[in-house]
N, C-alpha and C. Protein backbone atom coordinates (compact mmCIF):
# COMPACT_ATOMS: atom_id res chain seq x y z
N UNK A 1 -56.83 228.96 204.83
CA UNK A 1 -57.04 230.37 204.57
C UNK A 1 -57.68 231.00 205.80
N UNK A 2 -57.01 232.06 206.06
CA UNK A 2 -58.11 233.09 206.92
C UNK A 2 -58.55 234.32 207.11
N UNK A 3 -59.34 234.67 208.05
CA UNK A 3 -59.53 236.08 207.21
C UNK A 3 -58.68 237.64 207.64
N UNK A 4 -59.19 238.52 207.35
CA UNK A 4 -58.40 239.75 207.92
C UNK A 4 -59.15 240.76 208.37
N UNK A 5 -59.11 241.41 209.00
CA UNK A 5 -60.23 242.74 209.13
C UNK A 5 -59.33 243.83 208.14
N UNK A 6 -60.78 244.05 207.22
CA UNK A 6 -60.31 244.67 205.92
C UNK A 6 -61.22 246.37 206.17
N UNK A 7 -62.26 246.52 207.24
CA UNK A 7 -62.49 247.67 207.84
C UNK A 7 -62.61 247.77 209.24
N UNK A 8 -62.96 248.85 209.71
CA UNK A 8 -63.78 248.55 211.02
C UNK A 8 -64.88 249.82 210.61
N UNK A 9 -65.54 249.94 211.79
CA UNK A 9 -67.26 250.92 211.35
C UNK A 9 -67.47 251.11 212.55
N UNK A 10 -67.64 251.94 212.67
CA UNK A 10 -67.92 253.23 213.80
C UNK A 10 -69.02 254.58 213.16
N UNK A 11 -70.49 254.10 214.44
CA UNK A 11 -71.52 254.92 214.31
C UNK A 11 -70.87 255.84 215.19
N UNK A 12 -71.45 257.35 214.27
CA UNK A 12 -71.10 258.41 214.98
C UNK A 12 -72.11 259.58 214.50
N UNK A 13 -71.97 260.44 215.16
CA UNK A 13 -73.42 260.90 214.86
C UNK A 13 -72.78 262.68 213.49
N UNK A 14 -71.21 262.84 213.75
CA UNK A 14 -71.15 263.71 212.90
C UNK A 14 -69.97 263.09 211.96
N UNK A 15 -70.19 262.16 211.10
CA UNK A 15 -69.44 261.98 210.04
C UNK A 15 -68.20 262.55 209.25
N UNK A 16 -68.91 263.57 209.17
CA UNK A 16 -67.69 264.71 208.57
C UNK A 16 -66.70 265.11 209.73
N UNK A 17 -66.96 265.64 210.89
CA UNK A 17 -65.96 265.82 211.78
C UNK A 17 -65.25 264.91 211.77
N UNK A 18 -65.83 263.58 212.08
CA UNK A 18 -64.80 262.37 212.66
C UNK A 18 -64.23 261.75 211.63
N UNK A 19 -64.48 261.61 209.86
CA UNK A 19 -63.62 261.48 209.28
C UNK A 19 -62.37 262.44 209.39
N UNK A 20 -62.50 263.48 209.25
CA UNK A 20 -60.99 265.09 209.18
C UNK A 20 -60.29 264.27 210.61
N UNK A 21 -61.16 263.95 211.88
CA UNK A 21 -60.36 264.09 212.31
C UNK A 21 -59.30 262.91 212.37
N UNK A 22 -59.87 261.65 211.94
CA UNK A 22 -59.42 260.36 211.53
C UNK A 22 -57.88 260.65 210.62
N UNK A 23 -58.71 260.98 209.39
CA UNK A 23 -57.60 261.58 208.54
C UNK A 23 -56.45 262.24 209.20
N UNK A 24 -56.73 263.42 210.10
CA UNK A 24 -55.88 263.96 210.48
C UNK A 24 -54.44 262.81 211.31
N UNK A 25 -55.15 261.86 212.48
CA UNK A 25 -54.80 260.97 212.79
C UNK A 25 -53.88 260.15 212.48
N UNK A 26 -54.26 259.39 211.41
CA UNK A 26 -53.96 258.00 210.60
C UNK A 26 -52.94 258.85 209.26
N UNK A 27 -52.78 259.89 209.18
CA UNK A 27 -53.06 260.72 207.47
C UNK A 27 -53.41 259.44 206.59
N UNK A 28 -55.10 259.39 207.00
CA UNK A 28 -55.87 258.39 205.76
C UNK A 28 -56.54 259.85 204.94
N UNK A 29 -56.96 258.92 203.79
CA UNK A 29 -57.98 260.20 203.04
C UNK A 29 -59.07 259.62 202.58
N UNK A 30 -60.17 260.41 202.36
CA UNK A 30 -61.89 259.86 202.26
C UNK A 30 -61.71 259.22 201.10
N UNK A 31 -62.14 257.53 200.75
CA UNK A 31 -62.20 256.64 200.00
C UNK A 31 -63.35 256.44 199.20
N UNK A 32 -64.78 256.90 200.41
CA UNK A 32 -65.21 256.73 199.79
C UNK A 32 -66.71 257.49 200.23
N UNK A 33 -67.88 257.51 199.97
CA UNK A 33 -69.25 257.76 200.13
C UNK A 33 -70.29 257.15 200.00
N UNK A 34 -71.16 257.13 201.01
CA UNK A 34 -72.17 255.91 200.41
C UNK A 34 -73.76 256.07 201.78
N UNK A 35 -74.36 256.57 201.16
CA UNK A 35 -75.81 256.92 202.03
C UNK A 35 -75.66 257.16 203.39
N UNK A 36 -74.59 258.53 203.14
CA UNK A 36 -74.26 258.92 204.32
C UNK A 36 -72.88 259.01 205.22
N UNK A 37 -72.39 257.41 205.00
CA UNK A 37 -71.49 256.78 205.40
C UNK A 37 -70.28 257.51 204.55
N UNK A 38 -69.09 257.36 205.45
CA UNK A 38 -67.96 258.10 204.68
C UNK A 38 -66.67 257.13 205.15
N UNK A 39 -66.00 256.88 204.01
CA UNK A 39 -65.17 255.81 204.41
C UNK A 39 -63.51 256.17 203.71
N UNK A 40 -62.69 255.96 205.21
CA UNK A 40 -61.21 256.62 204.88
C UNK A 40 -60.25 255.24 205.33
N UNK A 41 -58.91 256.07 204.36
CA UNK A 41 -58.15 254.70 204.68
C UNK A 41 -56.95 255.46 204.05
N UNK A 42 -55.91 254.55 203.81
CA UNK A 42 -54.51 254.54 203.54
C UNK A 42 -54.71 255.26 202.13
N UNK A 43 -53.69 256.15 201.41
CA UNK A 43 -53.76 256.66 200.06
C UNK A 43 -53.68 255.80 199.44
N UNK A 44 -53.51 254.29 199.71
CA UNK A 44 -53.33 253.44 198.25
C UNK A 44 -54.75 252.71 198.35
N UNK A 45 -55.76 253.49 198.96
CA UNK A 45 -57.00 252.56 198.89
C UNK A 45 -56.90 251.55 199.83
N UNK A 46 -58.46 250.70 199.50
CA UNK A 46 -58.81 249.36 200.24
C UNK A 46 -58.11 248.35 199.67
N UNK A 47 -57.70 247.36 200.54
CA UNK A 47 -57.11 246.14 200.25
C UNK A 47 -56.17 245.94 200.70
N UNK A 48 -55.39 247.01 200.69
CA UNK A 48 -53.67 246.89 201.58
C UNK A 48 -53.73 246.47 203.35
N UNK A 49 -52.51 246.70 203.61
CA UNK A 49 -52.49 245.96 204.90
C UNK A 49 -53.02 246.17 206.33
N UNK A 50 -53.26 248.05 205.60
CA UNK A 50 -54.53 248.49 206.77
C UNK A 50 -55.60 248.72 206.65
N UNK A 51 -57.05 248.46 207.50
CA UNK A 51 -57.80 248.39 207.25
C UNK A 51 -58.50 250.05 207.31
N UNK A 52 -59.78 249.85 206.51
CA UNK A 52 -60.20 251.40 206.40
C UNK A 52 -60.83 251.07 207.57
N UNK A 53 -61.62 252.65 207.76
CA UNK A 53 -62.48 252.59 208.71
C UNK A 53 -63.64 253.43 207.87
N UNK A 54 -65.37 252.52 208.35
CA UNK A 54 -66.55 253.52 207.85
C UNK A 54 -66.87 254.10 209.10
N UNK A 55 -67.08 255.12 208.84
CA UNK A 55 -67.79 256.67 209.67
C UNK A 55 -69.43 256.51 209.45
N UNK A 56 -70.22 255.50 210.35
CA UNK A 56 -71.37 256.12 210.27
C UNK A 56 -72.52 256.64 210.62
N UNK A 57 -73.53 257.34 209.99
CA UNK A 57 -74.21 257.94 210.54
C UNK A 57 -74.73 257.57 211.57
N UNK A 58 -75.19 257.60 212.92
CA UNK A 58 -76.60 256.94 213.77
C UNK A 58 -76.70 258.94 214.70
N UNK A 59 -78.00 259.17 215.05
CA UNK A 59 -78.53 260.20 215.97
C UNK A 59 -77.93 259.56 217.54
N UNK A 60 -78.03 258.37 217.35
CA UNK A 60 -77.71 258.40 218.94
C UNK A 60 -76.67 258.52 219.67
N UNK A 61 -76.95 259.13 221.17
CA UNK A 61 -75.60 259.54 221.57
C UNK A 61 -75.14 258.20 221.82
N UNK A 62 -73.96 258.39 222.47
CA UNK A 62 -73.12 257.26 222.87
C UNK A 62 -72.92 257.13 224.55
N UNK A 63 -73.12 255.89 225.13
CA UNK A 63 -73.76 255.61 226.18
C UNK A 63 -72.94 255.00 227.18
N UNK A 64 -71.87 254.17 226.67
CA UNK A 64 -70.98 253.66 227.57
C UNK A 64 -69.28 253.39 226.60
N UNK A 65 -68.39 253.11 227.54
CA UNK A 65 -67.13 253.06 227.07
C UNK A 65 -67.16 252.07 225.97
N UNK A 66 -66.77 251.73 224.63
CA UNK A 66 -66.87 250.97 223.56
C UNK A 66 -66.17 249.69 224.06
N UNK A 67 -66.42 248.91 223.66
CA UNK A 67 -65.83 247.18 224.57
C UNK A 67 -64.42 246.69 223.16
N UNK A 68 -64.55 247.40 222.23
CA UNK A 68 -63.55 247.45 221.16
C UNK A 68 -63.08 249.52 221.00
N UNK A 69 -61.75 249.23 221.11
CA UNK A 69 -61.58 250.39 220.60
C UNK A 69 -60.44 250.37 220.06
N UNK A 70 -59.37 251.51 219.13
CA UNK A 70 -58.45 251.71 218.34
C UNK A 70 -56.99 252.19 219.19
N UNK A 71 -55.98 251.09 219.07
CA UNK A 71 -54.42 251.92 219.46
C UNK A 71 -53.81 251.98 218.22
N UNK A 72 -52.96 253.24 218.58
CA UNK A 72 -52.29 253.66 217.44
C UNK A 72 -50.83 253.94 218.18
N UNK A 73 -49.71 253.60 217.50
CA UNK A 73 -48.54 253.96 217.37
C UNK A 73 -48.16 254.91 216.99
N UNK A 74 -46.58 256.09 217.57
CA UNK A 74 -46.43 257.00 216.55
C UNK A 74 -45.65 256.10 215.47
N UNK A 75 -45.39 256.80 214.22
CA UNK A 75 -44.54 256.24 213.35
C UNK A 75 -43.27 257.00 212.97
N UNK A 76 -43.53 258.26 213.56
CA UNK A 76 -42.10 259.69 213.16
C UNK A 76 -41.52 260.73 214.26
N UNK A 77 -42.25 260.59 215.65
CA UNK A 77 -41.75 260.90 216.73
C UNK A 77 -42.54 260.08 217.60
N UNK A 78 -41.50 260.97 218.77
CA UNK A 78 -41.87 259.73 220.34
C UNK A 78 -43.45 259.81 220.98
N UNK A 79 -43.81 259.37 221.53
CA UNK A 79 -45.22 259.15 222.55
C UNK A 79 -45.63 260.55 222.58
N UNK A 80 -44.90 261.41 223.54
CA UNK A 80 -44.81 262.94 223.96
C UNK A 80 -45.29 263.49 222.58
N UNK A 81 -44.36 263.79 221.65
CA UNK A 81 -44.90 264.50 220.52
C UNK A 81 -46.16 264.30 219.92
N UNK A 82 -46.25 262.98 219.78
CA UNK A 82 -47.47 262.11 219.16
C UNK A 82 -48.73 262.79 220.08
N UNK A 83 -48.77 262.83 221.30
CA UNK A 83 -49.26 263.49 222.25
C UNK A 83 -50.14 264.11 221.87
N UNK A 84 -49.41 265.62 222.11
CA UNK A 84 -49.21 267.12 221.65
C UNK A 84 -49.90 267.21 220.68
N UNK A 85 -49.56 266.22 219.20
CA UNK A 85 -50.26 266.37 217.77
C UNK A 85 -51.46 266.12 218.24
N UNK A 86 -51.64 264.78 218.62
CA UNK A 86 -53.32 264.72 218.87
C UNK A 86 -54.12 265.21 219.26
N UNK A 87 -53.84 266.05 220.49
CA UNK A 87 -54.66 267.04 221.60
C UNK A 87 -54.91 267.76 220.65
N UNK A 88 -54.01 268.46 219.63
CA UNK A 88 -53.95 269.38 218.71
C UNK A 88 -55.07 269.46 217.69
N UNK A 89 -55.11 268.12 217.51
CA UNK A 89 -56.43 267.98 216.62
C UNK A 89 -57.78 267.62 216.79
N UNK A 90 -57.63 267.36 218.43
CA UNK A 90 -59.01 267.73 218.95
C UNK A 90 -59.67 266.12 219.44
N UNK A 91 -58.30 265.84 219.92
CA UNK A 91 -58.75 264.56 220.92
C UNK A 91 -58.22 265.19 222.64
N UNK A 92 -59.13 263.88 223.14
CA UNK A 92 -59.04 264.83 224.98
C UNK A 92 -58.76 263.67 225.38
N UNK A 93 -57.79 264.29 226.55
CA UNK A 93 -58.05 262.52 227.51
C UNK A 93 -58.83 262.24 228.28
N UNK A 94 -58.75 260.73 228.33
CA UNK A 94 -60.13 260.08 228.70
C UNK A 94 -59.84 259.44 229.98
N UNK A 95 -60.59 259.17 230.90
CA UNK A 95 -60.11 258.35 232.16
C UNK A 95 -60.95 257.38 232.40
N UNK A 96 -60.78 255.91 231.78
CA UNK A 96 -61.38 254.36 231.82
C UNK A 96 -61.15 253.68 233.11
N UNK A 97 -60.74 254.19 233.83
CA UNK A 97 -60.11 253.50 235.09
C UNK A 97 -58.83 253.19 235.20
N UNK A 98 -58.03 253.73 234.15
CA UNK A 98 -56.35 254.16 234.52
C UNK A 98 -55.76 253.90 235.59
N UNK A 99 -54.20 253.83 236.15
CA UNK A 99 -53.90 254.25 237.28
C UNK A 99 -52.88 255.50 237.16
N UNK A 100 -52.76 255.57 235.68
CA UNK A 100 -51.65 256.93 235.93
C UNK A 100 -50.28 255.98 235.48
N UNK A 101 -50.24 254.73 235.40
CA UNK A 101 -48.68 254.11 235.51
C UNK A 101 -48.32 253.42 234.06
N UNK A 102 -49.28 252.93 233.17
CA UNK A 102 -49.62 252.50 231.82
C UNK A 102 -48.43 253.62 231.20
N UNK A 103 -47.96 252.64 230.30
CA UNK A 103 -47.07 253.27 229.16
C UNK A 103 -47.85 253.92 228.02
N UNK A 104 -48.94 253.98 228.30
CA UNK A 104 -50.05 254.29 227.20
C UNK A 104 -50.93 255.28 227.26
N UNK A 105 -51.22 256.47 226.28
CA UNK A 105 -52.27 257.32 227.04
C UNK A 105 -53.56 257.21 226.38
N UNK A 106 -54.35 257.62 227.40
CA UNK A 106 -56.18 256.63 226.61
C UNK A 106 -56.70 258.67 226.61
N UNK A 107 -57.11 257.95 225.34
CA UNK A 107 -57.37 259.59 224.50
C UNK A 107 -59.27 259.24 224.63
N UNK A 108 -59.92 260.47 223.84
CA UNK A 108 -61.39 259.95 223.05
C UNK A 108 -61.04 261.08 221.91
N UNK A 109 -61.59 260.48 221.00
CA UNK A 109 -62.04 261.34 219.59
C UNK A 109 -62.97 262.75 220.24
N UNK A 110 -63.59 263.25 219.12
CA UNK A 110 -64.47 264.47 219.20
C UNK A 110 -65.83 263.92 219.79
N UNK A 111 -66.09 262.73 219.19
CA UNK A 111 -67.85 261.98 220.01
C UNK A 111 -67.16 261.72 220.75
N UNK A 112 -65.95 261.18 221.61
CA UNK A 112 -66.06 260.38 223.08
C UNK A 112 -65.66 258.86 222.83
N UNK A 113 -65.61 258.91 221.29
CA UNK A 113 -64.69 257.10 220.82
C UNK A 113 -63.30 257.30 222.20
N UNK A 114 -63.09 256.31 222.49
CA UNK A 114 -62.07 256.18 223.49
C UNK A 114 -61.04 255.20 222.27
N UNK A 115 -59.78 255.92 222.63
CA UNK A 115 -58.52 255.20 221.71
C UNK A 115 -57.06 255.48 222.55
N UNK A 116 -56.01 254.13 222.47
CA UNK A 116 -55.04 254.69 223.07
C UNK A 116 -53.96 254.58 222.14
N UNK A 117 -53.49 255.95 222.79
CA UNK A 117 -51.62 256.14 222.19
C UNK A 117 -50.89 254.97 222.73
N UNK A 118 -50.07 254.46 222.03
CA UNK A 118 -49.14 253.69 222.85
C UNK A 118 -47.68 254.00 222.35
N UNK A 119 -47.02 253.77 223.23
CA UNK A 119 -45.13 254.10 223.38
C UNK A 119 -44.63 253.30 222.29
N UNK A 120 -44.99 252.38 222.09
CA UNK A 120 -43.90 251.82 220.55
C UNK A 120 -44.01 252.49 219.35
N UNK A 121 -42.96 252.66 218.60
CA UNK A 121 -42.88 253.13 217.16
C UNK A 121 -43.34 251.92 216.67
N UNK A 122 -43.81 251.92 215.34
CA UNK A 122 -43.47 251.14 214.57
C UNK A 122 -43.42 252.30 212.68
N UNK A 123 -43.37 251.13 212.05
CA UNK A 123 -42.72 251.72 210.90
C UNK A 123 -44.04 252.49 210.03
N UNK A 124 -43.78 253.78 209.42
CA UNK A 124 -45.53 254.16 208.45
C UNK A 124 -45.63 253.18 207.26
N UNK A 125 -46.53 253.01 206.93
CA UNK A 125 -47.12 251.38 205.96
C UNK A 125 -46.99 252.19 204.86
């Protein structure tokens, strides 16, 4: 037997923003609540094949590039479009030490989470 990552958790200092904008993202929806913490995921709930993510609280800012961070695929148009949507919802790009030549574009959330788009489709779960 082994195991799975059934969330991931990310301190952030405004919860509510970065769930909407998650949601917006992923189209996950808020699962759940819990002293603060706000936790989103797939409409069929926890347990399925993707994992949620908790949103939580901490005051502190954020200090250096995260040594784990999130890629996402589009699932219904190409890279370009996928793009466009995201900027749209209030992600910026980020520059980790890039060269410009990566098939991939490295975004940050609204705090500065660093996440990359990448060029493959794959299928919506």
């Amino acid at each position: 037997m082994a195991c799975r990552i059934s969330e991931l958790v990310l301190e952030c200092r405004d919860p509510e923003a970065l769930a909407r904008f998650w949601c917006e993202v992923l189209d996950f929806v808020e699962l759940d609540r819990d002293e603060g913490a706000i936790e989103i995921g797939p409409r069929e709930g926890f347990g399925g094949p993707q994992p949620t993510i908790v949103l939580s609280p901490n005051d502190e800012p954020k200090k250096a590039q995260l040594r784990l961070h999130i890629d996402v695929s589009p699932t219904d148009r190409d890279q370009e479009a996928e793009l466009a949507r995201l900027l749209a919802a209030g992600a910026v790009p980020a520059d980790v030490g890039q060269t410009g030549e990566e098939p991939w574009h490295v975004l940050a959330d609204p705090e500065g989470n660093e996440f990359c788009l990448l060029r493959r489709r794959i299928e919506p779960a």
